[in-house]
N, C-alpha and C. Protein backbone atom coordinates (compact mmCIF):
# COMPACT_ATOMS: atom_id res chain seq x y z
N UNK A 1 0.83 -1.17 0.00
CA UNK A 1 0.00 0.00 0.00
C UNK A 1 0.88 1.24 0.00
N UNK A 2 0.15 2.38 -0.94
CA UNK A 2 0.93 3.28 -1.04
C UNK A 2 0.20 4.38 0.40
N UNK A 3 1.80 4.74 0.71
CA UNK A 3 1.02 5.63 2.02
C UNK A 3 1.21 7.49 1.32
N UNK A 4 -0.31 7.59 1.90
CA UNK A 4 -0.03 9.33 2.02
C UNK A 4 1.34 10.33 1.90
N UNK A 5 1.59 11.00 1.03
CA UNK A 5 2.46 12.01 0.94
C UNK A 5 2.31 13.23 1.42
N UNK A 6 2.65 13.97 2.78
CA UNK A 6 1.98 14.98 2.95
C UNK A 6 3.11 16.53 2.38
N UNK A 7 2.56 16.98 1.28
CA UNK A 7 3.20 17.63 0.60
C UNK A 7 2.91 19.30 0.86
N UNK A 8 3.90 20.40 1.45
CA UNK A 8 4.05 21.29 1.77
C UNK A 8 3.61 22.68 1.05
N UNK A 9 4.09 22.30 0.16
CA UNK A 9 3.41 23.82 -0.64
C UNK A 9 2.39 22.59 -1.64
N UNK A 10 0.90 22.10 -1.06
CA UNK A 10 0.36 22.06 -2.32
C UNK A 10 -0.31 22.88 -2.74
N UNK A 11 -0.90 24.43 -2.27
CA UNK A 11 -0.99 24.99 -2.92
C UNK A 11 -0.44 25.47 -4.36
N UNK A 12 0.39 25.25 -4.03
CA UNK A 12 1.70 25.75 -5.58
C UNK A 12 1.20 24.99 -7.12
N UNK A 13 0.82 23.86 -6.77
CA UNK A 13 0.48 23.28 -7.75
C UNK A 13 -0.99 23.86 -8.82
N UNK A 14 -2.27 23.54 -8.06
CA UNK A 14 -3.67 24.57 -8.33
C UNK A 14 -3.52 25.72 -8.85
N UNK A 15 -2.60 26.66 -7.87
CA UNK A 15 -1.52 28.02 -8.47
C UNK A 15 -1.21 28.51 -10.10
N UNK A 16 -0.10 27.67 -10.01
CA UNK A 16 0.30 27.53 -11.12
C UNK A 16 -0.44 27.47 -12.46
N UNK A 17 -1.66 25.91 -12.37
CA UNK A 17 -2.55 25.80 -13.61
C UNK A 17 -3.31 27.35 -13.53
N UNK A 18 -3.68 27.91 -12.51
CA UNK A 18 -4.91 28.72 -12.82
C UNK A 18 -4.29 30.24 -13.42
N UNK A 19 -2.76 30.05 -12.84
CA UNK A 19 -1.49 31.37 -13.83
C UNK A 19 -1.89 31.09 -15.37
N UNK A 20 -1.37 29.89 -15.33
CA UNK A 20 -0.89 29.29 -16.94
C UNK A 20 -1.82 29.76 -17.45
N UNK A 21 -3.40 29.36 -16.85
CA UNK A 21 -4.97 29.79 -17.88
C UNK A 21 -4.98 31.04 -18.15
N UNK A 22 -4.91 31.63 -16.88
CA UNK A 22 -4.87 33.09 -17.16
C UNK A 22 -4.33 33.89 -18.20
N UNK A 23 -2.94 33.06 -18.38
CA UNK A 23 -2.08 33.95 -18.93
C UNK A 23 -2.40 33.23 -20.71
N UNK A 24 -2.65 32.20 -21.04
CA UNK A 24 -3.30 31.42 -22.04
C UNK A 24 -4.14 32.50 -22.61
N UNK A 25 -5.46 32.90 -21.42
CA UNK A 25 -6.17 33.80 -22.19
C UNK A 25 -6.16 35.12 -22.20
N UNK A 26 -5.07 35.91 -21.56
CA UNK A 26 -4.95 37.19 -21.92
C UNK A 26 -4.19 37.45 -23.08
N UNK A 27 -3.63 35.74 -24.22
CA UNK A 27 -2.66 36.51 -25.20
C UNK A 27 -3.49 35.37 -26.59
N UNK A 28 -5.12 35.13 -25.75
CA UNK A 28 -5.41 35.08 -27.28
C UNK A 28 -5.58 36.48 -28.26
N UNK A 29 -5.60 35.95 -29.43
CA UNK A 29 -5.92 36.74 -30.82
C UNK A 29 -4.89 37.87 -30.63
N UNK A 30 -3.82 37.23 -30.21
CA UNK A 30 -2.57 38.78 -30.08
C UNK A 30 -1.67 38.23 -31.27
N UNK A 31 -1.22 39.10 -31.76
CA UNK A 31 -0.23 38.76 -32.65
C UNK A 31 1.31 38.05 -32.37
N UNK A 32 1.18 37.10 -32.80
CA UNK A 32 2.44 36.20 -33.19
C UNK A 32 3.56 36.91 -33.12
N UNK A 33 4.31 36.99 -32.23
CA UNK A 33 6.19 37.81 -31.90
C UNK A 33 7.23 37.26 -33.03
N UNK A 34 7.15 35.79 -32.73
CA UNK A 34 8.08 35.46 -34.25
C UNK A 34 7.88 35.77 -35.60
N UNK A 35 6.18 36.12 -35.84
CA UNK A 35 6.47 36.28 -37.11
C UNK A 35 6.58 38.07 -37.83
N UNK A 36 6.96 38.20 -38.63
CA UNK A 36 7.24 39.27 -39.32
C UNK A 36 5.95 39.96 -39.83
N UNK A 37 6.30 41.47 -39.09
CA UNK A 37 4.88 42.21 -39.65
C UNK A 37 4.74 42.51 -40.68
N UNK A 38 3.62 42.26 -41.93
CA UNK A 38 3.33 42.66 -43.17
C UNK A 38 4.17 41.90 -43.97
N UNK A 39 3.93 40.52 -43.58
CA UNK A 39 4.44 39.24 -44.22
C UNK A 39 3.16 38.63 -44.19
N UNK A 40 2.81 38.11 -45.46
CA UNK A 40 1.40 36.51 -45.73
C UNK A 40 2.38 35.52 -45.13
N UNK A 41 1.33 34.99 -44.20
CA UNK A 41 1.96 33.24 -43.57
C UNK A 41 2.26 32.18 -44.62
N UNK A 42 3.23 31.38 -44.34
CA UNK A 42 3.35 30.10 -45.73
C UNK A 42 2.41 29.53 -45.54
N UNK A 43 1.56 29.08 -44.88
CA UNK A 43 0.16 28.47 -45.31
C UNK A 43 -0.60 28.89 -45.82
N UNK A 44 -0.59 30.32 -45.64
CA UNK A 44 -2.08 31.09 -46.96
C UNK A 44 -1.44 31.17 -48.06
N UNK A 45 0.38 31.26 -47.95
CA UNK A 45 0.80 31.46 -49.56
C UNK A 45 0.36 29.84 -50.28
N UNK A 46 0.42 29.11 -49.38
CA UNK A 46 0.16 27.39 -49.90
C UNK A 46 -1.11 26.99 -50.31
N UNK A 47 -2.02 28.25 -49.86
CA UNK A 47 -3.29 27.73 -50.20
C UNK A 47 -3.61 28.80 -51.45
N UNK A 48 -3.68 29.79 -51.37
CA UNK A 48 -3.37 31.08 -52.28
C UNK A 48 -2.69 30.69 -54.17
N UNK A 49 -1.55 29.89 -53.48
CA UNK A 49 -1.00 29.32 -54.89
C UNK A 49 -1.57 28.22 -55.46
N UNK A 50 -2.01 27.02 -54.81
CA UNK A 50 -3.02 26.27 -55.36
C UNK A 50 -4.32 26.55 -56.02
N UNK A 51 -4.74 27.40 -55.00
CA UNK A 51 -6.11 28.29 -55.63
C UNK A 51 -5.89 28.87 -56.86
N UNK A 52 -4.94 29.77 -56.80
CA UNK A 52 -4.42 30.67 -58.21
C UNK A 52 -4.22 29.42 -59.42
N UNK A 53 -3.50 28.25 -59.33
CA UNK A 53 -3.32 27.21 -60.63
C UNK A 53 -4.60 27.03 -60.64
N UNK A 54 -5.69 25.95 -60.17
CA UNK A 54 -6.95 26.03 -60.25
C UNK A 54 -7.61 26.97 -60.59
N UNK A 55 -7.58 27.54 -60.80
CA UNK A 55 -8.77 29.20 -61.18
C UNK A 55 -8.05 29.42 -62.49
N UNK A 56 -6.70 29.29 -62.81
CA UNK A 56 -6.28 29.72 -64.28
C UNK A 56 -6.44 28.19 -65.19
N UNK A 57 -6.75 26.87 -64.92
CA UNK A 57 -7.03 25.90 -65.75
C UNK A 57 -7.28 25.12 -65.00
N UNK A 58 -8.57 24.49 -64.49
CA UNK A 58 -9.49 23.73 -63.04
C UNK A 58 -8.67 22.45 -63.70
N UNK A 59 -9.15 22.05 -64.99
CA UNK A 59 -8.86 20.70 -65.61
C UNK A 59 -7.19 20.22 -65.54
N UNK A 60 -6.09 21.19 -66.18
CA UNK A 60 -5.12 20.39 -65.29
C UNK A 60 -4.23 20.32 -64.31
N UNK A 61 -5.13 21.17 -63.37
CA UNK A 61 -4.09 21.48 -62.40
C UNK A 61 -5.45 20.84 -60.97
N UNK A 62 -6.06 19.83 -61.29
CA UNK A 62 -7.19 19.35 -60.69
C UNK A 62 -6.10 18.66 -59.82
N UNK A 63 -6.44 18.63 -58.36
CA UNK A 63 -5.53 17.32 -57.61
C UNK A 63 -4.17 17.76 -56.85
N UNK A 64 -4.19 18.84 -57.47
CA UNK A 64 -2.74 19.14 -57.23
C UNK A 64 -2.81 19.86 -55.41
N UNK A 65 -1.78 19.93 -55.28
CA UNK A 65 -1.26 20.57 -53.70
C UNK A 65 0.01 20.98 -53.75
N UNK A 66 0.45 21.92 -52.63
CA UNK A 66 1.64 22.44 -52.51
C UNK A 66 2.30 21.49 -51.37
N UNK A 67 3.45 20.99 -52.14
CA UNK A 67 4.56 20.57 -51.72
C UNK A 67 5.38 20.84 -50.71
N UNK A 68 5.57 22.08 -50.77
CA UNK A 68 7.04 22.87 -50.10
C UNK A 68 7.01 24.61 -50.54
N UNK A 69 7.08 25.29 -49.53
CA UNK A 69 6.96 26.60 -49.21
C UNK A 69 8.06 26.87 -48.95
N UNK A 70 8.70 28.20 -49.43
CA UNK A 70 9.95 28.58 -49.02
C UNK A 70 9.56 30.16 -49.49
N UNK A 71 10.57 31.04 -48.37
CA UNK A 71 10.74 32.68 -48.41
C UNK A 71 11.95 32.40 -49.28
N UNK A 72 12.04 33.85 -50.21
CA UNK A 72 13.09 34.47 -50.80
C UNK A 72 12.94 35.39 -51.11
N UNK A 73 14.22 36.04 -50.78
CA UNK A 73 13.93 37.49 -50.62
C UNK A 73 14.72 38.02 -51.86
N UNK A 74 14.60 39.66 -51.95
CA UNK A 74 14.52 40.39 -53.35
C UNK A 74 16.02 40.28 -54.09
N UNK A 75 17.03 39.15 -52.69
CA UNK A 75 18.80 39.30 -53.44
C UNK A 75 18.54 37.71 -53.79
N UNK A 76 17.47 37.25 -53.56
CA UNK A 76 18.25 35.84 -54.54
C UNK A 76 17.24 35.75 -55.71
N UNK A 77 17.88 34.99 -56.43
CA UNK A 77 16.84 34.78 -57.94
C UNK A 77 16.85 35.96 -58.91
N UNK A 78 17.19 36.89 -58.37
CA UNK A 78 16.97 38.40 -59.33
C UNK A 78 15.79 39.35 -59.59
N UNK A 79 14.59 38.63 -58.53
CA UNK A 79 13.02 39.21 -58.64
C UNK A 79 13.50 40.16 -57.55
N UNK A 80 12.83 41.32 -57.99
CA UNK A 80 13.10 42.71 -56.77
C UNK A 80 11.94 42.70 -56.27
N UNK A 81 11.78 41.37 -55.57
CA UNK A 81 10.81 41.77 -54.64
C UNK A 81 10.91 40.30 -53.42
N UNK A 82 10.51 40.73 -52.20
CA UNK A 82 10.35 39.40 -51.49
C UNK A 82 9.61 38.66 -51.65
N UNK A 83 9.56 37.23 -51.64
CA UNK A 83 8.58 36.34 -52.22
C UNK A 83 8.34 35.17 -51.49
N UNK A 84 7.12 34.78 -52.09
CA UNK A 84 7.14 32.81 -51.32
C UNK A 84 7.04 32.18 -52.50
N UNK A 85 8.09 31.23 -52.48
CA UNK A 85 7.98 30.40 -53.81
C UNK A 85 7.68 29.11 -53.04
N UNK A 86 6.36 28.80 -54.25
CA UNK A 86 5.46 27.64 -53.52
C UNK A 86 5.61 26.25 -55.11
N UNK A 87 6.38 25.42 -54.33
CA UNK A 87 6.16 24.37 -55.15
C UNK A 87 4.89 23.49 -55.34
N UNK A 88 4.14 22.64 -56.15
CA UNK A 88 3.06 22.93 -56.45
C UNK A 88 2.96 21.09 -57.19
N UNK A 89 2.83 20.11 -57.03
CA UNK A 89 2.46 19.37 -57.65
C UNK A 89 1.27 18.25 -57.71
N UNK A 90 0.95 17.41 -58.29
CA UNK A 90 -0.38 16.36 -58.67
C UNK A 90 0.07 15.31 -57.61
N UNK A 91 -1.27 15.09 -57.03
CA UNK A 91 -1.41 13.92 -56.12
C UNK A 91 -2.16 13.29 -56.85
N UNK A 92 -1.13 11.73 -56.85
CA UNK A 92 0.04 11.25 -55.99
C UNK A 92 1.34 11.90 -56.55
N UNK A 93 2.56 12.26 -56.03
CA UNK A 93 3.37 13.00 -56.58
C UNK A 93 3.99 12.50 -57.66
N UNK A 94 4.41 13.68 -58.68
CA UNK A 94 4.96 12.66 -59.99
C UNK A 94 6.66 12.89 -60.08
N UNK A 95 7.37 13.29 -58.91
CA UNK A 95 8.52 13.43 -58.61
C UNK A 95 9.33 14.37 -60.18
N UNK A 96 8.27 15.63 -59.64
CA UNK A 96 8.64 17.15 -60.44
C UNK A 96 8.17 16.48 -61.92
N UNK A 97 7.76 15.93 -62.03
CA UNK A 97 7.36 15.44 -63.85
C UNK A 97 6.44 16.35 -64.52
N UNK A 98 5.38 16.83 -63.39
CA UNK A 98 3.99 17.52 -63.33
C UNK A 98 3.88 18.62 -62.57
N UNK A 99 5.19 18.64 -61.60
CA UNK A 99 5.30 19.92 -60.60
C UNK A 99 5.10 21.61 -61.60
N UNK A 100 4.77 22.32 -60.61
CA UNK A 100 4.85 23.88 -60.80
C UNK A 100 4.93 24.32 -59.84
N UNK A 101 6.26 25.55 -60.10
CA UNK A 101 6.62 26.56 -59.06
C UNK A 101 5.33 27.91 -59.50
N UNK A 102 4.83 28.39 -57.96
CA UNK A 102 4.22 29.62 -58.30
C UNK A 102 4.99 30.79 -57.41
N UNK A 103 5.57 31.90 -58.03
CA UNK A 103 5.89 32.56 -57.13
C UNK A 103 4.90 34.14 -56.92
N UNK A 104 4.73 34.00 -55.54
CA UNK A 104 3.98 35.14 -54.81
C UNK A 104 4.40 36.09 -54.06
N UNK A 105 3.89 37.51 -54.06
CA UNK A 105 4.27 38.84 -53.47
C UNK A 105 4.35 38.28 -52.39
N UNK A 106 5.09 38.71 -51.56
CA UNK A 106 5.20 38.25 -49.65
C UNK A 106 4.28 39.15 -48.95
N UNK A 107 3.62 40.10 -49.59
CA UNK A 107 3.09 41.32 -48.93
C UNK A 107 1.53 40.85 -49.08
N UNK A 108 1.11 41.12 -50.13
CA UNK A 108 -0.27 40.46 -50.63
C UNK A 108 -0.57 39.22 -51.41
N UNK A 109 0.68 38.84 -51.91
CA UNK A 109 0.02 37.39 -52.36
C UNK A 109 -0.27 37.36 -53.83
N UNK A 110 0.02 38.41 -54.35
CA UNK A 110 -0.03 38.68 -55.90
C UNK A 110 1.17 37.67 -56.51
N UNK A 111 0.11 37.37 -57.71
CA UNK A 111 1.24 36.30 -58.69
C UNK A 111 2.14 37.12 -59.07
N UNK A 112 3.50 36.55 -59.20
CA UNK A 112 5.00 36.82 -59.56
C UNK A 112 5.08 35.66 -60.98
N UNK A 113 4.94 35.07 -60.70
CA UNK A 113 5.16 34.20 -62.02
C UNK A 113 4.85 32.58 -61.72
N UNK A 114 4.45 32.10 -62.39
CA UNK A 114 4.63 30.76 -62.51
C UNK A 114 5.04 29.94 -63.36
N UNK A 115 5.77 29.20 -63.21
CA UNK A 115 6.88 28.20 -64.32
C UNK A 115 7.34 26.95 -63.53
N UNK A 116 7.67 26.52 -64.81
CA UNK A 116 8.52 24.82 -63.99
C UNK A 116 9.34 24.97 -63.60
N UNK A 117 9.66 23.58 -62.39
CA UNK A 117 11.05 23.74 -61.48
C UNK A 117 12.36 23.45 -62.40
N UNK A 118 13.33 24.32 -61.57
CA UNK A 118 14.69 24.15 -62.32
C UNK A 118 15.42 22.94 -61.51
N UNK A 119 15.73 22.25 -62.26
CA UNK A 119 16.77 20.98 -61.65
C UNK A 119 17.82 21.17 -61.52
């Protein structure tokens, strides 16, 4: 048999959870510290760029999903502007056979271009 622990500060414990809640809900709907102000998140650029292939030809870009999200900014590639370049291919993947890169404004999400990946 396990015997009784008589434990000294248990207040501390109850304490603590009802801090943590507190503090849980004084920093909902606050803005995100890591991320960068007047930057689109890579998930809306991921959904944003799929949407955009679909809406310019439903039929063959049906199926498809984004792959891989990546920032680049206005010194690499030679586009003067910051961007999310969103790789883009057909499920099940056709290992880049069928892929498309779309690249998007980092600010609003405006098409930059879209073309095939470079190997």
């Amino acid at each position: 048999m396990i015997s009784r622990v008589f434990r000294r500060y248990w207040l501390l414990y109850p304490a603590w959870i009802v801090l943590c809640a507190i503090l849980f809900l004084a920093s909902r709907h606050r803005d995100d510290p890591s991320r960068r102000a007047g930057r689109m998140l890579s998930d809306d650029a991921a959904i944003r760029a799929v949407a955009i292939l679909q809406q310019r030809d439903p039929v063959r870009f049906r199926g498809y999903e984004a792959v891989h999200v990546a920032w680049a900014t206005r010194s690499e590639g030679g586009v003067n502007a910051d961007r999310w370049v969103v790789l883009c291919d057909r499920v099940p993947h056709t290992a880049l056979r069928d892929a498309v890169v779309v690249e998007l404004d980092g600010k609003d999400g405006n098409v930059l271009t879209i073309r095939n990946p470079e190997r």
